[in-house]
PDB file of N, CA and C in Angstrom:
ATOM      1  N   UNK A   1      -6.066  -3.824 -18.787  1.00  0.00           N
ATOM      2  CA  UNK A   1      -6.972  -3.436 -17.725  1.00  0.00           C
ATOM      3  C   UNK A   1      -7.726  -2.177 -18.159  1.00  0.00           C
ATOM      4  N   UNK A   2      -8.453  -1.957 -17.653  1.00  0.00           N
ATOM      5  CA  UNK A   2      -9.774  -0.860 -18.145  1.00  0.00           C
ATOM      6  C   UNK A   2      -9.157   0.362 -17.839  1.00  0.00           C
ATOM      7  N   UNK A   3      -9.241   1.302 -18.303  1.00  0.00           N
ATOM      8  CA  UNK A   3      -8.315   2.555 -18.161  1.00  0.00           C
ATOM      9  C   UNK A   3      -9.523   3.267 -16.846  1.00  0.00           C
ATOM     10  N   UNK A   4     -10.589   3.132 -16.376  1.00  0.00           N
ATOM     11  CA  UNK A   4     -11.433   3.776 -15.509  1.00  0.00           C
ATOM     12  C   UNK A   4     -11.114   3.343 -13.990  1.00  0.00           C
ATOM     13  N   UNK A   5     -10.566   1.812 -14.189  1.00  0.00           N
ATOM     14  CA  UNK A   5     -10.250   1.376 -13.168  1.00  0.00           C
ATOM     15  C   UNK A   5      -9.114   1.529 -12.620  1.00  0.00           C
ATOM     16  N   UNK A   6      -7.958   1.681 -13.690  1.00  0.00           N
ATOM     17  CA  UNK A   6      -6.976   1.777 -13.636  1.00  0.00           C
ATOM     18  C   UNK A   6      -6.795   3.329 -12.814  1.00  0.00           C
ATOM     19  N   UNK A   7      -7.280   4.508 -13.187  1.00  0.00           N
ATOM     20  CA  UNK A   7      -7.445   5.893 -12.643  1.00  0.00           C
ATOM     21  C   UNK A   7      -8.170   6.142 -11.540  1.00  0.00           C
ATOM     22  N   UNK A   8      -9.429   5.070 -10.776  1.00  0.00           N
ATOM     23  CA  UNK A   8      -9.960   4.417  -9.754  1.00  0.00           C
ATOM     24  C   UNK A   8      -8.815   4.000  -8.801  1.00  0.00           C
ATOM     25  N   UNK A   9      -7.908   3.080  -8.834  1.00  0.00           N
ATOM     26  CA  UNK A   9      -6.785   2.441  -8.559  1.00  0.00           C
ATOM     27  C   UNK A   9      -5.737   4.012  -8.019  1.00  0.00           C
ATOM     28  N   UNK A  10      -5.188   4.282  -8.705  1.00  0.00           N
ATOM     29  CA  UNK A  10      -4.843   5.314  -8.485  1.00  0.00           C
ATOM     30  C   UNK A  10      -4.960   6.338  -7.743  1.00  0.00           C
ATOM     31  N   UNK A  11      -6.078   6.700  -7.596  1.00  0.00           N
ATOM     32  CA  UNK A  11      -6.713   7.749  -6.661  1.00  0.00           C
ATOM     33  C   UNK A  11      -7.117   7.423  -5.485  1.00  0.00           C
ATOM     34  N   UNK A  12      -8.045   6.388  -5.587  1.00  0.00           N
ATOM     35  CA  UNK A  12      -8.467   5.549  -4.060  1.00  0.00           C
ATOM     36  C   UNK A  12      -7.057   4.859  -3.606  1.00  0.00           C
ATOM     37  N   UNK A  13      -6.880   4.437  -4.354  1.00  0.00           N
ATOM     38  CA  UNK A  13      -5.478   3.404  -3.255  1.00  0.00           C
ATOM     39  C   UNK A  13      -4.207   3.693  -3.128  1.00  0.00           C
ATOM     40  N   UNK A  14      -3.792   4.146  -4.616  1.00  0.00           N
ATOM     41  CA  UNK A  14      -2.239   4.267  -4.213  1.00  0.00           C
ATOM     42  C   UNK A  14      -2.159   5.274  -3.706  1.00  0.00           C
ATOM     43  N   UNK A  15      -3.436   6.450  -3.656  1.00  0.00           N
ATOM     44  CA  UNK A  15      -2.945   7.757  -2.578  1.00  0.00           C
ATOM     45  C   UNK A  15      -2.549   7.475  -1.425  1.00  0.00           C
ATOM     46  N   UNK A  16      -2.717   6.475  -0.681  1.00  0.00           N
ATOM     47  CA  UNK A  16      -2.411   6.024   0.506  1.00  0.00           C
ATOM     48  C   UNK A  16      -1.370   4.854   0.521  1.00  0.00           C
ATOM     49  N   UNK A  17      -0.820   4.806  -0.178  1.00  0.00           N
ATOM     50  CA  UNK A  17       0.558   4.021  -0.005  1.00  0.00           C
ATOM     51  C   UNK A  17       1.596   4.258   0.880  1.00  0.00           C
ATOM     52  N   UNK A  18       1.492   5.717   0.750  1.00  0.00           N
ATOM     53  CA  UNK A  18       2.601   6.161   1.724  1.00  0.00           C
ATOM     54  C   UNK A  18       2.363   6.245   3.024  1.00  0.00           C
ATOM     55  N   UNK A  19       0.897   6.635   3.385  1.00  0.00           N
ATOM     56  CA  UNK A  19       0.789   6.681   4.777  1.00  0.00           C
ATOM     57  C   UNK A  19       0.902   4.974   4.794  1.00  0.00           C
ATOM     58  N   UNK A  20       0.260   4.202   4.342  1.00  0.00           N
ATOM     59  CA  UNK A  20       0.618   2.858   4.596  1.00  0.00           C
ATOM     60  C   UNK A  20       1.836   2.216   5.187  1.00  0.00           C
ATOM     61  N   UNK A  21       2.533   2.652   4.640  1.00  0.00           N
ATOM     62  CA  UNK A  21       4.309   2.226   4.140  1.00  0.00           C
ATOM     63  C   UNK A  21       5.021   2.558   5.570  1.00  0.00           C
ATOM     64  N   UNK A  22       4.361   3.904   6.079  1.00  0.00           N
ATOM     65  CA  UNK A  22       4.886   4.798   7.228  1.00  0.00           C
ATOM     66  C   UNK A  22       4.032   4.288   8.560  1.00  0.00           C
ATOM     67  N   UNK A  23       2.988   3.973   8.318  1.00  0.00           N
ATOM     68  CA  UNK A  23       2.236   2.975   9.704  1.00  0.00           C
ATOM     69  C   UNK A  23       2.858   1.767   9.712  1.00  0.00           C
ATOM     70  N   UNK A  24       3.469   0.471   9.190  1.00  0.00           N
ATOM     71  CA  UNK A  24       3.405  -0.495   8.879  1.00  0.00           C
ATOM     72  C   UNK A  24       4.869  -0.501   9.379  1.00  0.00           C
ATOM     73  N   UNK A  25       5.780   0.738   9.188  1.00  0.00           N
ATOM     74  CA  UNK A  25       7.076   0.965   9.467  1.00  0.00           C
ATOM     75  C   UNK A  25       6.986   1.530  11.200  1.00  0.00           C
ATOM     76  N   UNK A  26       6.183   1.904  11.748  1.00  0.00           N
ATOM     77  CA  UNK A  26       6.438   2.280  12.875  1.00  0.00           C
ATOM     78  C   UNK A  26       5.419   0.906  13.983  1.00  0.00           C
ATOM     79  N   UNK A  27       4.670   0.318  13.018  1.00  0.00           N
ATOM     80  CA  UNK A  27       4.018  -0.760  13.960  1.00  0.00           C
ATOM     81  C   UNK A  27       3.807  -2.086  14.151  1.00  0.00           C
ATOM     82  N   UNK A  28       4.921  -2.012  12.722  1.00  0.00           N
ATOM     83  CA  UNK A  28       5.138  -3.751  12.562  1.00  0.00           C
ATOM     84  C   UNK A  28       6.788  -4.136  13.222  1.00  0.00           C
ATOM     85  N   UNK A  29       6.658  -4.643  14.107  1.00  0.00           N
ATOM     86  CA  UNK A  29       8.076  -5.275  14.673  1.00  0.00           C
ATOM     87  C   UNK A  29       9.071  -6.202  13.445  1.00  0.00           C
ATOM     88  N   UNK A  30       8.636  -6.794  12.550  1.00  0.00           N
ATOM     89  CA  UNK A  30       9.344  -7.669  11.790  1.00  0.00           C
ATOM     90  C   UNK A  30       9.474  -6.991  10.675  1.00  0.00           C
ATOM     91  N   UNK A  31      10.204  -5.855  10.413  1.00  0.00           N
ATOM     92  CA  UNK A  31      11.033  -5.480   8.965  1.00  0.00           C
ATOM     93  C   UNK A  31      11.258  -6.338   8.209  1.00  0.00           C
ATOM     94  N   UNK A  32      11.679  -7.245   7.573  1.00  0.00           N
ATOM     95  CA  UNK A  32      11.702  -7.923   6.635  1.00  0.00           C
ATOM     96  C   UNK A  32      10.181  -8.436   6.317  1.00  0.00           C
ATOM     97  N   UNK A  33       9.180  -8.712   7.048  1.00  0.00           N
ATOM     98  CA  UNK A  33       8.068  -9.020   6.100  1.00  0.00           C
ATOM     99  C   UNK A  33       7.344  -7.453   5.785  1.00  0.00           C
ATOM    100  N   UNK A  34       7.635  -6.296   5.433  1.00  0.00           N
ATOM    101  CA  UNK A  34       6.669  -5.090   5.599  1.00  0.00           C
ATOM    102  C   UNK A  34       6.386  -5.595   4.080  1.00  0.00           C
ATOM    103  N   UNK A  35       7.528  -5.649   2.754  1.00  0.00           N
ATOM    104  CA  UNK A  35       7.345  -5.303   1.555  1.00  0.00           C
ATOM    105  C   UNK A  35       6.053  -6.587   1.521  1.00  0.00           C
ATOM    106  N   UNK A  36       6.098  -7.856   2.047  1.00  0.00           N
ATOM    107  CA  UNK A  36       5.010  -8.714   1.622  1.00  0.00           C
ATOM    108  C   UNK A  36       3.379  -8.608   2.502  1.00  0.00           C
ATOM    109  N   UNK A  37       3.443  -7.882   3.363  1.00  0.00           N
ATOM    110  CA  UNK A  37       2.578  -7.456   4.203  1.00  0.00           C
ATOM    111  C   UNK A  37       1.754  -6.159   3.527  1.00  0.00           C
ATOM    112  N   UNK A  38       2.818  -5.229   2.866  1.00  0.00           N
ATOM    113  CA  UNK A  38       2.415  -3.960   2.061  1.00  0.00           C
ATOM    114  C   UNK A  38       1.135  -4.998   0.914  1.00  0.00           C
ATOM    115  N   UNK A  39       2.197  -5.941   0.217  1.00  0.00           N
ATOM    116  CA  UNK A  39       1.046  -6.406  -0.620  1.00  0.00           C
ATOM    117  C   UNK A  39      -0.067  -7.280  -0.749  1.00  0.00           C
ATOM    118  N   UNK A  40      -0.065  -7.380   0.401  1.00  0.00           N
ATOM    119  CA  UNK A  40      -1.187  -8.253   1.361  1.00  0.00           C
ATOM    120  C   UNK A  40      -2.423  -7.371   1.137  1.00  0.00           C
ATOM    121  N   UNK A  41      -2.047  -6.237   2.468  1.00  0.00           N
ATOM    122  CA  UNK A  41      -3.167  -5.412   2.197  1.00  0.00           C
ATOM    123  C   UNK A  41      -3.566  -4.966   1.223  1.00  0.00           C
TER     124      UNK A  41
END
């Protein structure tokens, strides 16, 4: 993969993983689908 995109990737998206992870945990009723829902979005 292109190393520009790859550092793109990084900055735009996975900075927000965590708030992700932490909304998805307080507003999704079904725990067991969060991890396939995480990679949805």
């Amino acid at each position: 993969m292109n190393d520009s995109l790859d550092a793109w990737f990084a900055r735009e998206i996975l900075a927000h993983e965590r708030a992700l992870a932490y909304y998805l945990r307080r507003c999704w009723p079904h725990r067991e689908e969060l991890h396939d829902l995480r990679q949805e979005v």
